[in-house]
C-alpha atoms as a PDB file:
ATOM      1  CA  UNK A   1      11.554  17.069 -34.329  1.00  0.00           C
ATOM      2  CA  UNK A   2      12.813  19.692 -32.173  1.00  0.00           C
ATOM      3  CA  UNK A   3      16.197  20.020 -30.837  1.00  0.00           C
ATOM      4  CA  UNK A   4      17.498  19.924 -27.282  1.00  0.00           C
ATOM      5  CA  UNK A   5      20.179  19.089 -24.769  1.00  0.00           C
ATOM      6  CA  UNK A   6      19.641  15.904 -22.971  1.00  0.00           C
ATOM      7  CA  UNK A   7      22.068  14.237 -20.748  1.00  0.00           C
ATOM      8  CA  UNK A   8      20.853  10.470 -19.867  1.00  0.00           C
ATOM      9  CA  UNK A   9      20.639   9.380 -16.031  1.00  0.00           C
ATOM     10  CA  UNK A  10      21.200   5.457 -15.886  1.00  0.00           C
ATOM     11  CA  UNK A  11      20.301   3.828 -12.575  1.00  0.00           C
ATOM     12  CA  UNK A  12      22.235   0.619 -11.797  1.00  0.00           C
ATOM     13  CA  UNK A  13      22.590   1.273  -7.883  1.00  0.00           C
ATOM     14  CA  UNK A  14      19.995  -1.702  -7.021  1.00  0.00           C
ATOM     15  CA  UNK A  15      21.375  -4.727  -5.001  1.00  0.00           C
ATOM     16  CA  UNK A  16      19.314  -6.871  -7.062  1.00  0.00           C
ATOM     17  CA  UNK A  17      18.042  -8.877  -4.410  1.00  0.00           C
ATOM     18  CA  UNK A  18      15.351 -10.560  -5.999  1.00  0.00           C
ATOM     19  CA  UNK A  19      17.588 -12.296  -7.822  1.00  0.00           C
ATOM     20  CA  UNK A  20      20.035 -13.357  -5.437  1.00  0.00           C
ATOM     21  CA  UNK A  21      23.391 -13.238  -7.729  1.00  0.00           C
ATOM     22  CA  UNK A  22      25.017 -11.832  -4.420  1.00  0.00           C
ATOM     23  CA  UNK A  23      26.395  -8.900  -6.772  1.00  0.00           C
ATOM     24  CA  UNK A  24      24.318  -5.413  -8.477  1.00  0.00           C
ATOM     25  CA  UNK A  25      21.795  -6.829 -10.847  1.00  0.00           C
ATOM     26  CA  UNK A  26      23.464  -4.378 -13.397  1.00  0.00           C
ATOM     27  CA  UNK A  27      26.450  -5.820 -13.193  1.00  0.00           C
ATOM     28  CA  UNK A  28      25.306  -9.641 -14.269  1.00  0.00           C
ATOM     29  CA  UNK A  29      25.919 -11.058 -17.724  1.00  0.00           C
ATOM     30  CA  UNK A  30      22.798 -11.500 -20.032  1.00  0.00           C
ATOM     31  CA  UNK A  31      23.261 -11.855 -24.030  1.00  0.00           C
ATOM     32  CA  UNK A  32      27.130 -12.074 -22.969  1.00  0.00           C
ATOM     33  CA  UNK A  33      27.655  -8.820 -21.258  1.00  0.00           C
ATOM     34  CA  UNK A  34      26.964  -6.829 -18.346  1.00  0.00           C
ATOM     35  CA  UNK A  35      23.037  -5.331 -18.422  1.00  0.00           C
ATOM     36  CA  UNK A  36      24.731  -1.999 -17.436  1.00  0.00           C
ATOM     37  CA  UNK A  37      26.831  -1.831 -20.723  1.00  0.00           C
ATOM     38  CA  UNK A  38      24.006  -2.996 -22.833  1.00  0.00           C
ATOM     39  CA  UNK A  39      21.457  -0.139 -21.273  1.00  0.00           C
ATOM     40  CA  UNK A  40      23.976   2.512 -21.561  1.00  0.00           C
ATOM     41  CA  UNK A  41      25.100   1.437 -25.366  1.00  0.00           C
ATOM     42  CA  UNK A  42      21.580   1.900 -26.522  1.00  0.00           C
ATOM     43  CA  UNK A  43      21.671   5.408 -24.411  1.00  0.00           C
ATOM     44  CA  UNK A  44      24.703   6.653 -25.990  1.00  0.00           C
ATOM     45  CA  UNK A  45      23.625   5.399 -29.597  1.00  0.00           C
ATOM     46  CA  UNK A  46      20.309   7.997 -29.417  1.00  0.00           C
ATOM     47  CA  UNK A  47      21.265  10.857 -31.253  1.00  0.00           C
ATOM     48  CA  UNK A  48      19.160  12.903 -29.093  1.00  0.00           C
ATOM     49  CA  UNK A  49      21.459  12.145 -25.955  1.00  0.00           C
ATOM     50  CA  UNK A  50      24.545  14.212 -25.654  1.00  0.00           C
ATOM     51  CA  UNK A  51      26.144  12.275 -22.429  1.00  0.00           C
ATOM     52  CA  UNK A  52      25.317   9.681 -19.877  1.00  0.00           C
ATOM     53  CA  UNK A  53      25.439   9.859 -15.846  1.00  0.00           C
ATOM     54  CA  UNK A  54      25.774   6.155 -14.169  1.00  0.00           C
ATOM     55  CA  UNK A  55      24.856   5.614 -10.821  1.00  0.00           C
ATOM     56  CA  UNK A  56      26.216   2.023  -9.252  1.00  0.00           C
ATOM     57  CA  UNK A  57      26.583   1.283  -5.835  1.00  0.00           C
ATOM     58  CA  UNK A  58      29.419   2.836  -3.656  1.00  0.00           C
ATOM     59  CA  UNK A  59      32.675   0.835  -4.145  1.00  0.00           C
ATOM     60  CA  UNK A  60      32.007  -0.447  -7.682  1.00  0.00           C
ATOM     61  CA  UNK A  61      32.515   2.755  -9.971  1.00  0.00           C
ATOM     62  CA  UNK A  62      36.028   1.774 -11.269  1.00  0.00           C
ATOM     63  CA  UNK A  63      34.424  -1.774 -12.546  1.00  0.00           C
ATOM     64  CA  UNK A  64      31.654   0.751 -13.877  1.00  0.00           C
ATOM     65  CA  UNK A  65      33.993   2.658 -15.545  1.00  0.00           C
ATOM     66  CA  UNK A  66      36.015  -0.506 -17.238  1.00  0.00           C
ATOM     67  CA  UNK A  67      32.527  -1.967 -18.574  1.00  0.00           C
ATOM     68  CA  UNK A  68      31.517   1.423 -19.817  1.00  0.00           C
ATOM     69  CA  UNK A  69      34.142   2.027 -21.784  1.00  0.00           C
ATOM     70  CA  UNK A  70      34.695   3.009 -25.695  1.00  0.00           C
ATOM     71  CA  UNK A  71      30.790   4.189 -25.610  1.00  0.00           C
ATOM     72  CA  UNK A  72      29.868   6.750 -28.055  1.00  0.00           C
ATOM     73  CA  UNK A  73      29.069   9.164 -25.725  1.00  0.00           C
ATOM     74  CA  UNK A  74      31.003  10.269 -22.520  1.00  0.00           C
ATOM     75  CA  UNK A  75      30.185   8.966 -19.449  1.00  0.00           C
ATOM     76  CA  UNK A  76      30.498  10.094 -15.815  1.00  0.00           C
ATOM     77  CA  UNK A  77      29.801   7.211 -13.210  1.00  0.00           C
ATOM     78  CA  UNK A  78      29.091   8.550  -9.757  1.00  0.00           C
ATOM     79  CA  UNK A  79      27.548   6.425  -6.656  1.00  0.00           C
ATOM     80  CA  UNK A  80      23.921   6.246  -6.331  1.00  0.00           C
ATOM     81  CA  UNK A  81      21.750   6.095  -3.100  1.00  0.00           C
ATOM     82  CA  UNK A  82      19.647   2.870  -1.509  1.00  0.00           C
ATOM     83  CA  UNK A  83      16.661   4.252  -3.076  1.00  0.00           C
ATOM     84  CA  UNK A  84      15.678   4.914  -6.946  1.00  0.00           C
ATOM     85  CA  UNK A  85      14.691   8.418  -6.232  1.00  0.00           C
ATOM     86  CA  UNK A  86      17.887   8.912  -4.009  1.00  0.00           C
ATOM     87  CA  UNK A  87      20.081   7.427  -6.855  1.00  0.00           C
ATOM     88  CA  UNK A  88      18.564  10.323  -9.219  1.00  0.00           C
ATOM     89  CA  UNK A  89      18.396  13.173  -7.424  1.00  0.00           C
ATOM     90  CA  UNK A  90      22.474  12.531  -6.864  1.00  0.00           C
ATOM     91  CA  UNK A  91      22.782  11.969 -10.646  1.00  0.00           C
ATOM     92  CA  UNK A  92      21.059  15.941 -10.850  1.00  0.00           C
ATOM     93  CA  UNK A  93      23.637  17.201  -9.019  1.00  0.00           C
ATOM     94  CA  UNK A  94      26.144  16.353 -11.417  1.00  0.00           C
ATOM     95  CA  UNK A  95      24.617  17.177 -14.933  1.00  0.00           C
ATOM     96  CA  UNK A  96      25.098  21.052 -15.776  1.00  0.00           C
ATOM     97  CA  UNK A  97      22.227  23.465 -15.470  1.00  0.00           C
ATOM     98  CA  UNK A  98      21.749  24.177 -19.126  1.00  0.00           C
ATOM     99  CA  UNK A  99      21.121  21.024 -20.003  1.00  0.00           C
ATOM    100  CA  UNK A 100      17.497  21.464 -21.257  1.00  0.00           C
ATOM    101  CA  UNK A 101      16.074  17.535 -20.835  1.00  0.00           C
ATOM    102  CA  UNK A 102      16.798  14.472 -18.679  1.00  0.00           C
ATOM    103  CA  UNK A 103      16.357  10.891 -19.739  1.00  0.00           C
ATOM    104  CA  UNK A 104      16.133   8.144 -17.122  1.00  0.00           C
ATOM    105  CA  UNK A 105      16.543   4.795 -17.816  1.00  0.00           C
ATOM    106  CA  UNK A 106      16.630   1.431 -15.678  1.00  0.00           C
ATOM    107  CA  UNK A 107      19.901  -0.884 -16.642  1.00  0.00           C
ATOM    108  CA  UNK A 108      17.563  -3.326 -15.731  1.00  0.00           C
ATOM    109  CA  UNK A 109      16.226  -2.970 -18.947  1.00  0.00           C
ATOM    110  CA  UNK A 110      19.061  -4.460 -21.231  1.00  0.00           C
ATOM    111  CA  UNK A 111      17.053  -5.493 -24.166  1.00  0.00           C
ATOM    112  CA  UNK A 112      15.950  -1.125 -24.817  1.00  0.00           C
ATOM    113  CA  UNK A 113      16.489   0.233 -28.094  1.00  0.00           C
ATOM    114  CA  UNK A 114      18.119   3.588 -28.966  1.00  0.00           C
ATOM    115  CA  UNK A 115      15.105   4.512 -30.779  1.00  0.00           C
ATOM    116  CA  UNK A 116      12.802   4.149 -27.509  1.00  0.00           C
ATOM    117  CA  UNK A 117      15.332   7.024 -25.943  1.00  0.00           C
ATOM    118  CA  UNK A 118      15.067   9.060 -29.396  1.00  0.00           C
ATOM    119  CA  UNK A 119      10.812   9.093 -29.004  1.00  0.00           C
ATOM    120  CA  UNK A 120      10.365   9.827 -25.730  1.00  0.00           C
ATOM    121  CA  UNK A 121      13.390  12.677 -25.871  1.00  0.00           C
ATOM    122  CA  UNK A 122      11.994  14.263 -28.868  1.00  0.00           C
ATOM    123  CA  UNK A 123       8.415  14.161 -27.142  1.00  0.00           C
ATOM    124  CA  UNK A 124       9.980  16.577 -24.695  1.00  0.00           C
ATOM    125  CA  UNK A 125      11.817  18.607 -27.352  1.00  0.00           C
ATOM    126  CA  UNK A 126       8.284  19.040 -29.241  1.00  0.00           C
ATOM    127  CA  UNK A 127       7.091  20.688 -25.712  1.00  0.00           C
ATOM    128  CA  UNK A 128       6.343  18.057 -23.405  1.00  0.00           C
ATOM    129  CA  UNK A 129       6.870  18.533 -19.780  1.00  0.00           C
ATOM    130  CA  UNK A 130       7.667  14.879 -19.569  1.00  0.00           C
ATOM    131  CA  UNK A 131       7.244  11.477 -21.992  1.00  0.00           C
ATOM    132  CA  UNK A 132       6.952   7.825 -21.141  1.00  0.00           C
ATOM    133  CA  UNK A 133       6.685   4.809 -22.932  1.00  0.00           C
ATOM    134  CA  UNK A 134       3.747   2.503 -21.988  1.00  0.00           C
ATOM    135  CA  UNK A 135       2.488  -0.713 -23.308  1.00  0.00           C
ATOM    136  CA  UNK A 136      -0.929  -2.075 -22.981  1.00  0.00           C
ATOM    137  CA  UNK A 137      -2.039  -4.778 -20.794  1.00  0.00           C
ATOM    138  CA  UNK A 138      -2.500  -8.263 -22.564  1.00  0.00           C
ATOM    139  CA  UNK A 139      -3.866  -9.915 -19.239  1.00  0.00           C
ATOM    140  CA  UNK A 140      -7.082  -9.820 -17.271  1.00  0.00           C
ATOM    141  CA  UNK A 141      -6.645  -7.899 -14.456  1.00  0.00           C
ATOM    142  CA  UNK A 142      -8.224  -8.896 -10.701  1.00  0.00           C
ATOM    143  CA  UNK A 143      -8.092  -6.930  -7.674  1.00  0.00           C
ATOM    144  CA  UNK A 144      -7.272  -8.983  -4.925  1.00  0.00           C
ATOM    145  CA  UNK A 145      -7.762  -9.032  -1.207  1.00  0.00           C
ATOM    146  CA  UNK A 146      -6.630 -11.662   1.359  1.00  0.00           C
ATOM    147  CA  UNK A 147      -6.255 -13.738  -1.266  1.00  0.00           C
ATOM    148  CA  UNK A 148      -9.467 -13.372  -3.331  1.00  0.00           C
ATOM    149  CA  UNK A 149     -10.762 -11.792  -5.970  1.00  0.00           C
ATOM    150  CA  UNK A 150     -12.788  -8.894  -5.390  1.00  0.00           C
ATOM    151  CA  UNK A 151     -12.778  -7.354  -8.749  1.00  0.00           C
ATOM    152  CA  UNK A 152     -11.873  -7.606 -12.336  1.00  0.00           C
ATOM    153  CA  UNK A 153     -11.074  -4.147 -13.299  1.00  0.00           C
ATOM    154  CA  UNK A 154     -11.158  -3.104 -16.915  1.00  0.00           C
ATOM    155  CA  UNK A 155      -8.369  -2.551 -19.533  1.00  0.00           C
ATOM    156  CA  UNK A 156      -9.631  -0.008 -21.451  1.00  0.00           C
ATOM    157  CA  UNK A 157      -7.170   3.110 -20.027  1.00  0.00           C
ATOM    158  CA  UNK A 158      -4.873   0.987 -18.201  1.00  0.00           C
ATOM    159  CA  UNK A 159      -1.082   0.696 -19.543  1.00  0.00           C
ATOM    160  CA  UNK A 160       2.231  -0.696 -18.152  1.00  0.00           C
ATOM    161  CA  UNK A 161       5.184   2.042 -17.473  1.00  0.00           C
ATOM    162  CA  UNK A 162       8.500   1.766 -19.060  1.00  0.00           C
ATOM    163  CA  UNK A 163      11.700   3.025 -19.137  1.00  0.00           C
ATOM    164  CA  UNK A 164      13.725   5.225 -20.223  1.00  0.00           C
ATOM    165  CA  UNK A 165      11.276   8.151 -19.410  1.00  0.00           C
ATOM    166  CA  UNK A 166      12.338  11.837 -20.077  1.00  0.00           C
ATOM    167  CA  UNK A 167      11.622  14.958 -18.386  1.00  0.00           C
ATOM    168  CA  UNK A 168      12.078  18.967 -18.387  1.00  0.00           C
ATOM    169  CA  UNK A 169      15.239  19.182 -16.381  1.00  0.00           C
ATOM    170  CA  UNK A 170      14.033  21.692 -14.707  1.00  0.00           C
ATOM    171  CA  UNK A 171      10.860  20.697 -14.112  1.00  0.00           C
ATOM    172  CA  UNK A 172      12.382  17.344 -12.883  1.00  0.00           C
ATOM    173  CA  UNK A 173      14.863  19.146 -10.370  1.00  0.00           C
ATOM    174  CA  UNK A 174      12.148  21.164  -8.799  1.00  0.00           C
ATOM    175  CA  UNK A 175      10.010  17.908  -8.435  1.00  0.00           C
ATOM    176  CA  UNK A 176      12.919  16.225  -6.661  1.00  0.00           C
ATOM    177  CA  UNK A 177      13.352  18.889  -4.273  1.00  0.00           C
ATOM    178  CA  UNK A 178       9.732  19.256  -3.356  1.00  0.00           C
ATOM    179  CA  UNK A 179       9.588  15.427  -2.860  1.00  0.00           C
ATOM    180  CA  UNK A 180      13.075  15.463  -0.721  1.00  0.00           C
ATOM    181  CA  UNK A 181      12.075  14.040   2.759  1.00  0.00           C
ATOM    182  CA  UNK A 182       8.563  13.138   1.764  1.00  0.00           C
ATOM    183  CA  UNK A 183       7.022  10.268  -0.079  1.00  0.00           C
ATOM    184  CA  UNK A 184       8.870   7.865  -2.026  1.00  0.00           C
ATOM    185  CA  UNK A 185       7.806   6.929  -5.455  1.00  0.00           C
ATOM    186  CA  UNK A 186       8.333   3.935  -8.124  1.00  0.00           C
ATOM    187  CA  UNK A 187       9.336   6.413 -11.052  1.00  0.00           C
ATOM    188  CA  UNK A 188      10.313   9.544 -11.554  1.00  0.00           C
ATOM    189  CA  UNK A 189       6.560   9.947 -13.780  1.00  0.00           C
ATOM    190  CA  UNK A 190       4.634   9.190 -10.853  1.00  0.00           C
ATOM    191  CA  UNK A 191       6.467  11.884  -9.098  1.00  0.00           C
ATOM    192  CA  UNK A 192       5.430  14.544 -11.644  1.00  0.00           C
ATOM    193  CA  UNK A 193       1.701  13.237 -11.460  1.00  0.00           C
ATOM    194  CA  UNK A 194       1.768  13.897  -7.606  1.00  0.00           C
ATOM    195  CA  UNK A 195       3.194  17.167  -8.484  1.00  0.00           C
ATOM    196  CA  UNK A 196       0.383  17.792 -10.901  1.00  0.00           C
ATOM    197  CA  UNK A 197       2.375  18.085 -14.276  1.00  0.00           C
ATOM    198  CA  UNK A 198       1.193  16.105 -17.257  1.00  0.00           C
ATOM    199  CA  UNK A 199       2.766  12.972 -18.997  1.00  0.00           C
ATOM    200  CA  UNK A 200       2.179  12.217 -22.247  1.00  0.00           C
ATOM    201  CA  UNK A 201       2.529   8.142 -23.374  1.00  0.00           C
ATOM    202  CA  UNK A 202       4.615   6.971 -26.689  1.00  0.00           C
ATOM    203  CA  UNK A 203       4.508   3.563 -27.558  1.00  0.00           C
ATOM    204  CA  UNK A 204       6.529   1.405 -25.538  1.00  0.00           C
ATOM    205  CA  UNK A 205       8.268  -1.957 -26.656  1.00  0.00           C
ATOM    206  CA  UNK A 206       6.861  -5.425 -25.189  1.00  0.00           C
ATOM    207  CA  UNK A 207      10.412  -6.247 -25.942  1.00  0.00           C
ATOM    208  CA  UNK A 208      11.903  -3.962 -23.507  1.00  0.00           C
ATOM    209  CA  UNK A 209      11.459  -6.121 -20.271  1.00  0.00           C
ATOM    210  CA  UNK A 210      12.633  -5.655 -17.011  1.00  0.00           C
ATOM    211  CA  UNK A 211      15.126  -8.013 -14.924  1.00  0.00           C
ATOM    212  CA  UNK A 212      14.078  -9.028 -11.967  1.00  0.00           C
ATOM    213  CA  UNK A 213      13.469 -12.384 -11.025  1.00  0.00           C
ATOM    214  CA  UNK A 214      16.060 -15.475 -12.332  1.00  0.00           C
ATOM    215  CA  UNK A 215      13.452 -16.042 -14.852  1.00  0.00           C
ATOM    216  CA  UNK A 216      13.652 -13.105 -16.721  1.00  0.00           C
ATOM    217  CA  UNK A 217      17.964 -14.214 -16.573  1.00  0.00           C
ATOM    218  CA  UNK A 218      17.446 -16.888 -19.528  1.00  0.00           C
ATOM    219  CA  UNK A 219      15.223 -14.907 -22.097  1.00  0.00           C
ATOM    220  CA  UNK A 220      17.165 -13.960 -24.879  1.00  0.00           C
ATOM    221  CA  UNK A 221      15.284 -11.032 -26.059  1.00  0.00           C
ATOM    222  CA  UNK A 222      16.129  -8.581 -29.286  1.00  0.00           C
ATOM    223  CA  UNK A 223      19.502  -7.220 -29.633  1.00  0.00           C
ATOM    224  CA  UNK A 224      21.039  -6.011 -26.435  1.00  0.00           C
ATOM    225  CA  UNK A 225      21.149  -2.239 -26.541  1.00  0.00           C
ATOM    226  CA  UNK A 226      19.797  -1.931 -29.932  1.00  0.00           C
ATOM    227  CA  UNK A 227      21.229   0.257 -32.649  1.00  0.00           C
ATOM    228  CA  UNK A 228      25.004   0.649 -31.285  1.00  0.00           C
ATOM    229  CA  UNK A 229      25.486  -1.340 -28.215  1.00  0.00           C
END
């Protein structure tokens, strides 16, 4: 395993609409906590991460900084934009220039384990330009139009994306600022495929769902935060 500076960017600006809590998603209980303290515990436990950026929405970084506290790892909680790609190009701004790798995770993820963070950061420390974790796909999957099928599309090559996905920093800056004003993307992985650097995979955790919906709210899951939270 190689060795290399890597700050962690944690996004918890959405409004978490979906849900309808009328508060940030990150900031709901789940497991008896806030999903923003859980993400950013199992951050802070991976040895491979040397300190954490937050980005919440404007107005709530003081509760940010209360529910963040006594992590392992320091912690600088700055506000984030309306979009995912807005939130992290802010978080770039404040992470120094020498830092050689940047980690992103969603703290909509509060069941992730410090050991996802450790693989994919080490993937980039052993000379990848950028590492995600991906699961495969269990289900069938149909191609639908107007509300029929018009397709079943094969498995074979097809994975679901996860988080936390690390990056180059400065291959991930550069991205940023070639995508500023342009088109908006669902990660910061598909941003690098547009830009035409590769990706490699690790395995990803079936474990490591997202929140969004009230029915992910009841599910239990492994520990929160994994190894340290």
């Amino acid at each position: 395993m190689g060795q290399i500076r890597a700050f962690a960017v944690v996004l918890a600006a959405g409004a978490g609409s979906r849900l309808g809590a009328g508060e940030p998603k990150a900031f709901l209980p789940i497991g008896g906590r806030p999903m923003l303290r859980a993400a950013a515990a199992a951050a802070a436990a991976s040895p491979m991460v040397e300190a954490l950026v937050v980005t919440v929405p404007a107005g709530f970084e003081d509760r940010a900084r209360t529910i963040l506290e006594g992590l392992e790892k320091p912690a600088v909680v700055i506000p984030g934009a309306k979009t995912r790609q807005g939130s992290v190009l802010a978080a770039l701004a404040s992470i120094p220039l020498e830092v050689e790798a940047i980690v992103v995770p969603d703290a909509a993820r509060p069941f992730v384990d410090a050991d996802l963070f450790t693989s994919v950061v080490s993937a980039v420390a052993d000379g990848a330009v950028a590492a995600i974790p991906v699961i495969p796909i269990a289900d069938t999957v149909k191609r639908v139009r107007d509300g029929v099928i018009v397709a079943t599309e094969p498995r074979d090559g097809l994975a679901l994306a996860q988080t936390p996905q690390a990056f180059r920093a400065r291959v991930l800056r550069d991205v940023h600022r070639r995508a500023s004003g342009g088109p908006e993307f669902t990660d910061d992985a598909s941003m690098l495929e547009w830009a035409g650097h590769p990706v490699v995979t690790v395995a990803g955790d079936p474990g490591n769902i997202k929140v969004t919906t009230p029915h992910d709210m009841p599910r239990t899951g492994p520990p929160l935060g994994g190894r340290g939270a």
